[in-house]
Protein backbone atom coordinates (compact mmCIF):
# COMPACT_ATOMS: atom_id res chain seq x y z
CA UNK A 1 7.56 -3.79 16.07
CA UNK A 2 6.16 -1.36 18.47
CA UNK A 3 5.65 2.41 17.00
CA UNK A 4 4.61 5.41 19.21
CA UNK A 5 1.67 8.25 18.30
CA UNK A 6 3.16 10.91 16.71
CA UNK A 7 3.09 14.52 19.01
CA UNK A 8 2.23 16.56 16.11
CA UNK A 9 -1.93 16.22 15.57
CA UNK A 10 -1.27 17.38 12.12
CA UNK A 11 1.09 14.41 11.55
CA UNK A 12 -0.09 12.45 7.95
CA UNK A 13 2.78 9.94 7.64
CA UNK A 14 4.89 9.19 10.43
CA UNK A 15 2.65 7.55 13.13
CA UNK A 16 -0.84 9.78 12.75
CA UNK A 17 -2.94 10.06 15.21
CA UNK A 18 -5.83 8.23 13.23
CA UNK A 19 -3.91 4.79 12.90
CA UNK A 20 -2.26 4.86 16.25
CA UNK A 21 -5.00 5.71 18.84
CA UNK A 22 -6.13 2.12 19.14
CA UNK A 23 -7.18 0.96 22.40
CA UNK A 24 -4.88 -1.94 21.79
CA UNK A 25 -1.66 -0.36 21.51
CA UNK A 26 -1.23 -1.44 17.89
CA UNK A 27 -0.58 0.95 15.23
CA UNK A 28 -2.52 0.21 11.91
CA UNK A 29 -0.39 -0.85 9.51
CA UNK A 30 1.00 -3.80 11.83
CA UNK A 31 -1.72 -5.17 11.15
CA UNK A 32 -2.56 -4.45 7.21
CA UNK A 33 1.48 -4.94 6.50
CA UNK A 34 0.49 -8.86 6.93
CA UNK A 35 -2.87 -8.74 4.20
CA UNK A 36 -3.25 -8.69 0.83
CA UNK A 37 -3.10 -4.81 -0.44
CA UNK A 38 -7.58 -4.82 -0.96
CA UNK A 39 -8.23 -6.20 2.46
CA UNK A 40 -5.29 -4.20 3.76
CA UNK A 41 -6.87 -1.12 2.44
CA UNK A 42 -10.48 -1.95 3.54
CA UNK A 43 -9.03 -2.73 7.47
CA UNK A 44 -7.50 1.12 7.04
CA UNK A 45 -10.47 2.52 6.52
CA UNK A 46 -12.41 0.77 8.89
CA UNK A 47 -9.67 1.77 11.30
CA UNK A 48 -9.77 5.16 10.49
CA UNK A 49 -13.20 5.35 10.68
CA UNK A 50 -14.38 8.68 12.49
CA UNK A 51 -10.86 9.81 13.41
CA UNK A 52 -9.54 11.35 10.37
CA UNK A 53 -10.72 15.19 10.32
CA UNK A 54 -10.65 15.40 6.24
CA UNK A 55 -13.04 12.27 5.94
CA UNK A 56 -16.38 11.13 6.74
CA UNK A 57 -17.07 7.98 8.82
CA UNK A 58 -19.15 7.37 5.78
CA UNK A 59 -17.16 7.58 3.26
CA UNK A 60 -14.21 6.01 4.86
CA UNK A 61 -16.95 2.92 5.12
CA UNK A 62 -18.26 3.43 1.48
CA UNK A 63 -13.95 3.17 1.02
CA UNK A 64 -13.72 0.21 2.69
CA UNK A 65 -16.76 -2.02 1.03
CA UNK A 66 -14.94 -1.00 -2.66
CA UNK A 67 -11.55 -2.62 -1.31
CA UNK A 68 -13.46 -5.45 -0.58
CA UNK A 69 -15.73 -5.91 -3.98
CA UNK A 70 -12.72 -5.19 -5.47
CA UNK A 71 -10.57 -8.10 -4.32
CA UNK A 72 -13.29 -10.31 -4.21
CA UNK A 73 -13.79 -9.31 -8.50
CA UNK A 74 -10.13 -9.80 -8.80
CA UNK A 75 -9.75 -13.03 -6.93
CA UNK A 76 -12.35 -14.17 -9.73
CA UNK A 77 -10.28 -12.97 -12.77
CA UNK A 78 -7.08 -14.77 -12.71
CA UNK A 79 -6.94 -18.90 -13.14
CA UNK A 80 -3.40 -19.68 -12.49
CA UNK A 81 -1.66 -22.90 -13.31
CA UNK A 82 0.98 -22.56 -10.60
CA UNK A 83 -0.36 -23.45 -7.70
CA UNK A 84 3.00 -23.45 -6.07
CA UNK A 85 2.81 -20.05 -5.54
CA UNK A 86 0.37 -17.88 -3.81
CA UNK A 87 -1.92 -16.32 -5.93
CA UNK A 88 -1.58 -13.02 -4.93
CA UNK A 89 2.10 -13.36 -5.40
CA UNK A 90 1.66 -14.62 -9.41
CA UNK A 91 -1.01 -11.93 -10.34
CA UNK A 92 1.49 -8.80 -8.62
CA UNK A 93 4.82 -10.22 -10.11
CA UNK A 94 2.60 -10.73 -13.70
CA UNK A 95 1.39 -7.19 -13.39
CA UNK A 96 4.98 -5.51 -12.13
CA UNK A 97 6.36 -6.91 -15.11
CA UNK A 98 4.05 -5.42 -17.37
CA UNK A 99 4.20 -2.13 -16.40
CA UNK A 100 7.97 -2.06 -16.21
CA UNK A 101 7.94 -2.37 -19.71
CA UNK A 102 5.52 -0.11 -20.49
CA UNK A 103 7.87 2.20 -18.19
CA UNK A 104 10.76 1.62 -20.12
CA UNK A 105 8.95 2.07 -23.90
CA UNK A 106 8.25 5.50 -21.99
CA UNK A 107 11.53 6.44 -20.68
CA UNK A 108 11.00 5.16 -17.42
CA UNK A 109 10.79 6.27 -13.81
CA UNK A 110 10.61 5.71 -10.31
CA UNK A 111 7.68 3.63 -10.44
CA UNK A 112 9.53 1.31 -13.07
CA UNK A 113 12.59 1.37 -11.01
CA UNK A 114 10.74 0.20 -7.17
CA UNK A 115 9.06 -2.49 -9.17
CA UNK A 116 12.38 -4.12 -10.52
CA UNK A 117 13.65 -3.44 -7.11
CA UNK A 118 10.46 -5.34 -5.68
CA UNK A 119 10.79 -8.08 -8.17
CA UNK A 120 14.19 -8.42 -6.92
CA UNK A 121 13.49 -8.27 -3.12
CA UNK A 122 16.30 -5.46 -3.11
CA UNK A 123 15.12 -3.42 -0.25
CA UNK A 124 18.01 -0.80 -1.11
CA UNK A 125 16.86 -0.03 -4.47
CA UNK A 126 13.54 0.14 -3.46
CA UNK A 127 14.45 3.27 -1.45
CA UNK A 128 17.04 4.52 -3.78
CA UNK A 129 14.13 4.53 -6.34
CA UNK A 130 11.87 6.70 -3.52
CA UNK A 131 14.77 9.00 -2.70
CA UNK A 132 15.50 9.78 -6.46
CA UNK A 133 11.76 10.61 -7.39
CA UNK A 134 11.74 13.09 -3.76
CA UNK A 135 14.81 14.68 -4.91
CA UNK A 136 13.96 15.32 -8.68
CA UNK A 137 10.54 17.10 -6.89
CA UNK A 138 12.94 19.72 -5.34
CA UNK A 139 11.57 21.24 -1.52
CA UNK A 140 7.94 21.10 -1.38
């Protein structure tokens, strides 16, 4: 899926500068869609690294080494009996599940309502859920 740098050096979301400058041509999150979310999130910052104005290369390295302690500490946590299934895909499903219902004890929400969508692999809800939460914000 090829993507294109956005015009606008201000741009924070739709193609920024900072993900889509690589020498390679490939935009960042072509690459971090495919990894789990810690190592996805450690490769971002890595990537980023020195080409984001509101960060340090520092921290964005500091950023980077948490991601990675912290899916190495949860890779530890969970023995799962099912090996037919990834891992990572038992732990999120075991986790969505939980906080849907502590979404729905709370009168619920948008984050309740893209997890059951996830859960579901209903791509259209997932949105819907997005597009609800943006619209009950009003213009920002």
């Amino acid at each position: 899926m090829a993507t294109t740098q956005s015009e606008d050096p201000n741009e924070k979301v739709d193609h920024p500068r900072h993900y889509n400058a690589h020498p390679s041509g490939i935009e960042c999150i072509e690459l971090i869609e495919h990894l789990p979310t810690n190592f996805g999130n450690a490769v971002k910052y890595i990537w980023r690294c020195g080409l984001k104005a509101t960060e340090t290369p520092i921290r964005d390295l500091k950023s980077a080494r948490w991601y990675v302690e912290r899916e190495i500490q949860r890779s530890r946590l969970f023995e799962l009996e099912d090996e037919n299934r990834p891992k990572t895909e038992v732990i999120w499903r075991s986790l969505a599940r939980r906080v849907i219902e502590s979404e729905a004890e709370n009168e619920g929400g948008a984050l309740g309502d893209f997890l059951v969508a996830l859960l579901d692999d209903d791509f259209s809800d997932m949105i819907d859920a997005i597009d609800r939460a943006i619209k009950e914000l009003g213009p920002q």
